[in-house]
Protein backbone atom coordinates (compact mmCIF):
# COMPACT_ATOMS: atom_id res chain seq x y z
CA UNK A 1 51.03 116.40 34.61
CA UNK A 2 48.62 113.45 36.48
CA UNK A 3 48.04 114.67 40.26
CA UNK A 4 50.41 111.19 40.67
CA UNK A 5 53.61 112.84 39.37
CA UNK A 6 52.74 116.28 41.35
CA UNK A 7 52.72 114.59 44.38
CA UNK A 8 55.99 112.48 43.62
CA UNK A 9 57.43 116.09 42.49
CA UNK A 10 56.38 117.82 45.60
CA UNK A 11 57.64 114.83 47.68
CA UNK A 12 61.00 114.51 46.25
CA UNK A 13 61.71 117.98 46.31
CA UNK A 14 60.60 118.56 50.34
CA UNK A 15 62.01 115.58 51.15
CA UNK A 16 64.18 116.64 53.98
CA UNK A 17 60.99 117.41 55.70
CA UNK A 18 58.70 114.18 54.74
CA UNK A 19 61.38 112.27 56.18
CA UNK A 20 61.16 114.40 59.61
CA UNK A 21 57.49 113.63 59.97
CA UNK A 22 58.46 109.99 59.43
CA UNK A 23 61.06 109.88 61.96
CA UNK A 24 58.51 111.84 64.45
CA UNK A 25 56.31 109.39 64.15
CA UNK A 26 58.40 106.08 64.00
CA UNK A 27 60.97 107.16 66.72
CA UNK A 28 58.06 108.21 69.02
CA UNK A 29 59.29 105.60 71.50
CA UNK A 30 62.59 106.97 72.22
CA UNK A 31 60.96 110.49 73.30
CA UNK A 32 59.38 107.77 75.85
CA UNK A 33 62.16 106.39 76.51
CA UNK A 34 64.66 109.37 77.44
CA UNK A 35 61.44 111.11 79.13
CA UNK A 36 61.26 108.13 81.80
CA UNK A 37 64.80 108.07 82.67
CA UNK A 38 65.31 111.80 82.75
CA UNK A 39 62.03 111.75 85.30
CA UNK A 40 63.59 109.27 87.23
CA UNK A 41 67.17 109.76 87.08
CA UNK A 42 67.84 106.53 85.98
CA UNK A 43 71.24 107.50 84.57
CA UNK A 44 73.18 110.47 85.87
CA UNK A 45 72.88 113.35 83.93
CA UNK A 46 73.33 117.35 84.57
CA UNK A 47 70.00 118.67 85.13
CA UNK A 48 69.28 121.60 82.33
CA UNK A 49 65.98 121.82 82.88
CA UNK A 50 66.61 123.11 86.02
CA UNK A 51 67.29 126.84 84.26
CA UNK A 52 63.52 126.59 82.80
CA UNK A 53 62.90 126.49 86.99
CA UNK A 54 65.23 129.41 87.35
CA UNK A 55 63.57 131.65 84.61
CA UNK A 56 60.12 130.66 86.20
CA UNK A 57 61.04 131.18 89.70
CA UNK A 58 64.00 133.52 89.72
CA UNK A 59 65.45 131.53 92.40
CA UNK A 60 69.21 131.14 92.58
CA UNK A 61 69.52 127.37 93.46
CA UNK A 62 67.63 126.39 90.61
CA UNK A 63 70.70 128.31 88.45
CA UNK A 64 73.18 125.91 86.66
CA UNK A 65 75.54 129.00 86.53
CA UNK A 66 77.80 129.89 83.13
CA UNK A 67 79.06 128.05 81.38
CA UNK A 68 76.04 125.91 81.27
CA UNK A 69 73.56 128.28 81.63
CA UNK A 70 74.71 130.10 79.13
CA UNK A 71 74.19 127.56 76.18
CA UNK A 72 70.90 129.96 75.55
CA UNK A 73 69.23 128.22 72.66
CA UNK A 74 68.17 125.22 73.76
CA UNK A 75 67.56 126.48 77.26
CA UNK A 76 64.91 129.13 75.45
CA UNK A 77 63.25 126.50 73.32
CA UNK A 78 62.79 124.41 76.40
CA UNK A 79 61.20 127.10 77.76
CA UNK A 80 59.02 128.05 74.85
CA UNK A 81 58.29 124.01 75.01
CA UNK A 82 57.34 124.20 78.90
CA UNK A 83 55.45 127.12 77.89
CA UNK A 84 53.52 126.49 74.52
CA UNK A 85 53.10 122.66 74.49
CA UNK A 86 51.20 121.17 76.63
CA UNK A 87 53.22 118.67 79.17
CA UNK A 88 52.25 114.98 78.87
CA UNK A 89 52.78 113.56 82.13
CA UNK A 90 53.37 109.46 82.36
CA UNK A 91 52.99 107.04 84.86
CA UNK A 92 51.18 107.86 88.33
CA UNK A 93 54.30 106.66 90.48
CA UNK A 94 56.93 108.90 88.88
CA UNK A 95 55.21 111.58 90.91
CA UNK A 96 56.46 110.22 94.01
CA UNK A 97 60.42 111.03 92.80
CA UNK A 98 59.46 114.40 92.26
CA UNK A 99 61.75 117.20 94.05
CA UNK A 100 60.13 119.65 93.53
CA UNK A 101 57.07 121.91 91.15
CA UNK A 102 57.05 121.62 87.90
CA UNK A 103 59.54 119.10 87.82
CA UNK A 104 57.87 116.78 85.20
CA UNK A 105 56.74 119.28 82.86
CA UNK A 106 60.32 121.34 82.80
CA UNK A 107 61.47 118.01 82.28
CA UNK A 108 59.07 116.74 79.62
CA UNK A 109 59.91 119.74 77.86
CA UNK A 110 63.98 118.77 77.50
CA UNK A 111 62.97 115.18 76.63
CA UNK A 112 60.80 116.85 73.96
CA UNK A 113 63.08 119.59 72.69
CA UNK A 114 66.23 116.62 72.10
CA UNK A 115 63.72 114.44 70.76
CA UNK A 116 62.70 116.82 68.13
CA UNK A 117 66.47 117.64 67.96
CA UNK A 118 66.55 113.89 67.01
CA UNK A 119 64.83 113.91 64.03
CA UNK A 120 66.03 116.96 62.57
CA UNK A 121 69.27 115.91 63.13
CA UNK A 122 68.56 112.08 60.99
CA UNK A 123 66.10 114.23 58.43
CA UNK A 124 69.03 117.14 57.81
CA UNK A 125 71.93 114.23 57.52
CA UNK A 126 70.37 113.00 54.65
CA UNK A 127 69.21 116.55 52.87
CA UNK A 128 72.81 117.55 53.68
CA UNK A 129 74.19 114.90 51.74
CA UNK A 130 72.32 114.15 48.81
CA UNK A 131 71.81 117.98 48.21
CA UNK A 132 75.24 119.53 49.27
CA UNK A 133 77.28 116.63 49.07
CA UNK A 134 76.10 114.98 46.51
CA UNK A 135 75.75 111.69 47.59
CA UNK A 136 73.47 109.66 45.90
CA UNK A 137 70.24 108.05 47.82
CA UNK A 138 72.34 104.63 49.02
CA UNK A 139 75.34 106.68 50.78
CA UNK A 140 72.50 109.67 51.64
CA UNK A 141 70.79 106.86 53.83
CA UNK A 142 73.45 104.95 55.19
CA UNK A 143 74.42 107.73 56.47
CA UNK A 144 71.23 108.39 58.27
CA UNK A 145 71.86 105.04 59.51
CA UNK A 146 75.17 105.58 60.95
CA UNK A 147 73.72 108.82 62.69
CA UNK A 148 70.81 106.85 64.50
CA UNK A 149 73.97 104.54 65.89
CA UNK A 150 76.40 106.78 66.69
CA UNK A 151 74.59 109.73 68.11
CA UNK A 152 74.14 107.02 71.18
CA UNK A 153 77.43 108.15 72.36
CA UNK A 154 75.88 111.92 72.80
CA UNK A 155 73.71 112.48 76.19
CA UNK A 156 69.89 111.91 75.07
CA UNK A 157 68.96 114.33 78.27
CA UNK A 158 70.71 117.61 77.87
CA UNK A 159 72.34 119.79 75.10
CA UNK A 160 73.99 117.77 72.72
CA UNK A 161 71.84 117.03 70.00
CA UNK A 162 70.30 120.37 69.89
CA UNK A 163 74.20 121.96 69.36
CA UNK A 164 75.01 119.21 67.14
CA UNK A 165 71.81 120.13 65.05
CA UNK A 166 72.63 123.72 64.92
CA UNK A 167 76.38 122.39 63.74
CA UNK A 168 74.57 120.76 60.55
CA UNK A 169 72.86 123.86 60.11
CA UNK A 170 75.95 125.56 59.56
CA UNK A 171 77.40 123.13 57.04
CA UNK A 172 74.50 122.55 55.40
CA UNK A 173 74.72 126.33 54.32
CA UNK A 174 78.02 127.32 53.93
CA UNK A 175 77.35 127.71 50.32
CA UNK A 176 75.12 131.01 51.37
CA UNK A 177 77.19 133.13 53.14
CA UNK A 178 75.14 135.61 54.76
CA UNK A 179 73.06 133.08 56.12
CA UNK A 180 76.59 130.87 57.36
CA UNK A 181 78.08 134.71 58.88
CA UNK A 182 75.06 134.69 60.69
CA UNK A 183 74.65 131.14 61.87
CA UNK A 184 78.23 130.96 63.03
CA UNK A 185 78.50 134.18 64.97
CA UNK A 186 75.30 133.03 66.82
CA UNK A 187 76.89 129.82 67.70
CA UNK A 188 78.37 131.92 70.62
CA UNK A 189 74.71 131.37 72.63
CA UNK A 190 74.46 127.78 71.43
CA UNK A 191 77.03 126.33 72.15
CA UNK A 192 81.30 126.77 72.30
CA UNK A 193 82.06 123.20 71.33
CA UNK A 194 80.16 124.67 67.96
CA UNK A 195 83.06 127.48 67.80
CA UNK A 196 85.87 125.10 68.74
CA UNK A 197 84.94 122.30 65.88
CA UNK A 198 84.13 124.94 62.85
CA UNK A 199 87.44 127.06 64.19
CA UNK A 200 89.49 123.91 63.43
CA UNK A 201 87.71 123.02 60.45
CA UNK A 202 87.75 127.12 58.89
CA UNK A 203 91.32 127.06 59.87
CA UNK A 204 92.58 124.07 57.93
CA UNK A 205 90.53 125.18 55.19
CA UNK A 206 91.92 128.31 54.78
CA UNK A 207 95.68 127.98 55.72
CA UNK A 208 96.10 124.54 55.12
CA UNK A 209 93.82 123.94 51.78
CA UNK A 210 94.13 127.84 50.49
CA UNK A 211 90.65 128.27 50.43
CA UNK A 212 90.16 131.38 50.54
CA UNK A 213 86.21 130.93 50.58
CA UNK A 214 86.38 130.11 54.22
CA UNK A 215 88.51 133.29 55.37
CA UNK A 216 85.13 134.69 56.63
CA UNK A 217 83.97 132.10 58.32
CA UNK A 218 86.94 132.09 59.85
CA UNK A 219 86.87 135.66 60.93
CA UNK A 220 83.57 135.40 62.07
CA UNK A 221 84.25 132.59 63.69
CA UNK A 222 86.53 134.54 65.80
CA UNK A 223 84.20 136.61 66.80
CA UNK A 224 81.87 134.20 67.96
CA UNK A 225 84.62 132.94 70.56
CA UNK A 226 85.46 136.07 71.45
CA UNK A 227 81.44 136.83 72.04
CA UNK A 228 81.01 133.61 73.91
CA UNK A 229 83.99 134.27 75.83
CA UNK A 230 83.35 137.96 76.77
CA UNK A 231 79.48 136.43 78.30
CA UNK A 232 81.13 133.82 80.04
CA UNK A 233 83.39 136.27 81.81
CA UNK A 234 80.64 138.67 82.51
CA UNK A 235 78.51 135.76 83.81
CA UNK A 236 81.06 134.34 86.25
CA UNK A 237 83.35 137.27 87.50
CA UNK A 238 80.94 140.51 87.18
CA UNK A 239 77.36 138.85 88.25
CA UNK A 240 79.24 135.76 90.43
CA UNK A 241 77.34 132.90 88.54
CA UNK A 242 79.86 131.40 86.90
CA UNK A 243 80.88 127.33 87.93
CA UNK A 244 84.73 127.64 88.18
CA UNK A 245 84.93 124.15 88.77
CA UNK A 246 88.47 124.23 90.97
CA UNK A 247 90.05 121.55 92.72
CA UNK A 248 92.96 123.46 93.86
CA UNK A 249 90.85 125.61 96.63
CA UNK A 250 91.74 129.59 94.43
CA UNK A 251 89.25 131.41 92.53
CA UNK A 252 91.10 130.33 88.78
CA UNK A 253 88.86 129.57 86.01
CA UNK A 254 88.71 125.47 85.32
CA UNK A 255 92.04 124.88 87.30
CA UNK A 256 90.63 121.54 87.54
CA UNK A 257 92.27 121.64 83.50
CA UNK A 258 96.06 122.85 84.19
CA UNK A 259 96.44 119.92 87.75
CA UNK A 260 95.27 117.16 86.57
CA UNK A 261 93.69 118.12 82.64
CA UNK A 262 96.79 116.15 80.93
CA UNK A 263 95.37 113.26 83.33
CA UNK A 264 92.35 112.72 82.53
CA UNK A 265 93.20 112.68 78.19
CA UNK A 266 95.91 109.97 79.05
CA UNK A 267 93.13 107.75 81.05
CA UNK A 268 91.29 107.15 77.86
CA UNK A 269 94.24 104.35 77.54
CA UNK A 270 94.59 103.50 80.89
CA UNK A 271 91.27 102.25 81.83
CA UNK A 272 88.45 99.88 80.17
CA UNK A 273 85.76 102.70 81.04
CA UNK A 274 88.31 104.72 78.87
CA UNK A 275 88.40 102.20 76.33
CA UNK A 276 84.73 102.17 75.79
CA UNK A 277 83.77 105.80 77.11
CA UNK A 278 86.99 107.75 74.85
CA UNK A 279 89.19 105.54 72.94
CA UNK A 280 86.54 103.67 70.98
CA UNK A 281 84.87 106.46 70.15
CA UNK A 282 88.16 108.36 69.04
CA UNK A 283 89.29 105.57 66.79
CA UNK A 284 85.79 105.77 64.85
CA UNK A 285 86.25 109.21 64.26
CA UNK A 286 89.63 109.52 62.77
CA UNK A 287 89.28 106.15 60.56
CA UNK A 288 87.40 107.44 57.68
CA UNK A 289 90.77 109.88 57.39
CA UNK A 290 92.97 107.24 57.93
CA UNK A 291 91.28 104.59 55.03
CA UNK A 292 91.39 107.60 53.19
CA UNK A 293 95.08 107.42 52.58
CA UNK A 294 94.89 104.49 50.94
CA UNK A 295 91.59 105.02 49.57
CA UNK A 296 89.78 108.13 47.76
CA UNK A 297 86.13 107.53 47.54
CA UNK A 298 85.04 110.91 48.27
CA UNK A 299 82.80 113.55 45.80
CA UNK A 300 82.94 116.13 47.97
CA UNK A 301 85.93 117.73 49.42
CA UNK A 302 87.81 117.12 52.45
CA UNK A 303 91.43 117.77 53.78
CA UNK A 304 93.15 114.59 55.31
CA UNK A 305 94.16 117.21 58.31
CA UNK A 306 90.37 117.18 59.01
CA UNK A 307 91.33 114.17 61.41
CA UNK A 308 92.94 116.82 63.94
CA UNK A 309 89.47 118.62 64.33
CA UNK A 310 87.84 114.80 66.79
CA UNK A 311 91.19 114.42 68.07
CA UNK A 312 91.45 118.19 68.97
CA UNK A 313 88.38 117.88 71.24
CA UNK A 314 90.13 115.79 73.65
CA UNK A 315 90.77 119.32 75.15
CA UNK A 316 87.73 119.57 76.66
CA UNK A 317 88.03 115.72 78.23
CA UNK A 318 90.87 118.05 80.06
CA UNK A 319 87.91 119.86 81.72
CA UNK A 320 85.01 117.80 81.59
CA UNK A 321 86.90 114.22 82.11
CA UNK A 322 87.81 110.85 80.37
CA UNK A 323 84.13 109.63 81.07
CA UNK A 324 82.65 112.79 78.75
CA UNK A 325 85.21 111.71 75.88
CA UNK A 326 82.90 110.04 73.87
CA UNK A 327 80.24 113.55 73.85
CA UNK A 328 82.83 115.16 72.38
CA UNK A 329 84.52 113.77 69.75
CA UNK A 330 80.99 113.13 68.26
CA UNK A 331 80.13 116.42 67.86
CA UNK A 332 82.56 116.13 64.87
CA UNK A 333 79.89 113.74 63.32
CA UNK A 334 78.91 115.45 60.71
CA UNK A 335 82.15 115.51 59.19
CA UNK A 336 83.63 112.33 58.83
CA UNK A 337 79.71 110.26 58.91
CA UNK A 338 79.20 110.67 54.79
CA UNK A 339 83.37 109.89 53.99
CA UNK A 340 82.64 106.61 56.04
CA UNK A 341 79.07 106.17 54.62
CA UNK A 342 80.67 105.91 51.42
CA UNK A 343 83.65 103.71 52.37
CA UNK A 344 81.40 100.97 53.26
CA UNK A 345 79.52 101.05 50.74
CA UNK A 346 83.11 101.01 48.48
CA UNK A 347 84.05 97.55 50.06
CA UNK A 348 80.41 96.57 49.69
CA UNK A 349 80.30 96.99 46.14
CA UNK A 350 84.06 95.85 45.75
CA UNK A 351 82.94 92.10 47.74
């Protein structure tokens, strides 16, 4: 074999990971990007890198408190970021917006860690499909494409990409099952919007489909939430550093979701910042199940009920608000991406 056809061999079969380089290197500018606005606030986002402070310092008021501090993953690869790599600092006058020490390299190291989060996310899409899914190269890609786009409606700045990433993970091995058991339990220090979308998606699978495969994951699945919620509880009611995020002036957990939870779902069709920030995003998740009706383009599997898993996640807009719609019905992205990818490319061919 010519050294030619070894190096077309070796390419095509660590593809996944040629294509991360690629997207390192040619997406460099939106590390920039996010970097400069997370420095200077440009948009409002909640300020994770404020934990990396917390494990440095030990001080209390740099503590984000559970739930969000206990999403442990990407908070300890941060660290290991702020740590390890060295911090690239950018322009001179950023430094006069800094609160306080350390600021830019604690945050240098989020912008990093959801940058690289970035391009494993596009690199695994495509692996995902064309290895597990067997999509071929044109679907593999577009779906890639559709990624890039929609992940826009995920926060750039905190820890959405990274759980989304870890959510591929999963899926991309569910046909290994020790590795999947182990993935999924662990999802209870990622993560719990993890738990809540592969809960749905085990559950349909196995009670809805009869596939029987999935009546682990689903166990262990269980466990996870159970996991996640027994360190959430021991976070905010035995050490007092949980954010319990009441408007009603008692000491309930989230009452903010039983006055006024129902509210803040129904203003996704009330307002235009609904429109763009909850409905739009909504209707783009459910319509690959809803051509699907009339159209089966699919080679892989998928239940029609799989449309209940993005609209299901409105439960957290009951805690988190209308505005943070759009965050989570993406994290279902994964799912529905490579049915669409291939729907398009159906009418494509068909015009």
């Amino acid at each position: 074999m010519s050294i030619e056809k070894k190096i077309i061999n070796i390419i095509k079969s660590n593809f996944g990971f040629f294509l991360y380089i690629l997207f390192f290197v040619i997406l460099f500018r939106d590390f920039l990007y996010t970097y400069k606005i997370q420095l200077e606030k440009f948009l409002p986002y909640y300020a994770y890198q404020d934990q990396i402070m917390y494990y440095l310092t030990g001080d209390d008021k740099f503590d984000i408190e559970a739930p969000m501090n206990l999403r442990f993953l990407g908070l300890w690869i941060q660290y290991l970021i702020f740590k390890i790599i060295p911090c690239v600092e950018l322009a001179a006058k950023i430094k006069l917006l800094i609160p306080y020490e350390n600021y830019t390299c604690v945050t240098f190291s989020s912008a990093l860690m959801n940058y690289l989060s970035l391009c494993g996310i596009l690199s695994l899409t495509f692996s995902y499909c064309h290895k597990k899914l067997n999509l071929d190269i044109s679907e593999s890609i577009l779906t890639v494409l559709l990624t890039y786009i929609y992940i826009d409606h995920v926060e750039a700045f905190t820890l959405d990409r990274i759980s989304i990433l870890y959510l591929l993970t999963i899926l991309y091995f569910l046909d290994k099952k020790k590795i999947a058991i182990t993935l999924i339990l662990f999802s209870a220090i990622v993560n719990e919007k993890i738990i809540f979308v592969l809960g749905g998606l085990f559950f349909i699978r196995l009670f809805f489909n009869n596939k029987n495969y999935y009546k682990e994951f689903f166990i262990t699945t269980l466990f996870s939430a159970l996991l996640a919620l027994t360190i959430f509880l021991f976070y905010s009611t035995v050490l007092q550093k949980g954010y319990f995020q009441s408007d009603l002036g008692g000491n309930g957990l989230y009452d903010t979701v039983f006055s006024n939870g129902l509210d803040r779902i129904l203003a996704i069709f009330l307002s235009k910042s609904g429109f763009s920030n909850g409905l739009l995003p909504l209707i783009l998740a459910i319509l690959p199940y809803l051509i699907s009706i009339r159209i089966n383009t699919s080679k892989f599997f998928f239940s029609k009920l799989d449309l209940l898993i993005p609209i299901s996640l409105l439960a957290f807009t009951a805690g988190g608000g209308m505005e943070q719609t759009g965050r989570y019905v993406m994290y279902s992205m994964p799912l529905w991406l490579p049915i669409f990818s291939q729907q398009l490319l159906y009418f494509l061919k068909k015009e």
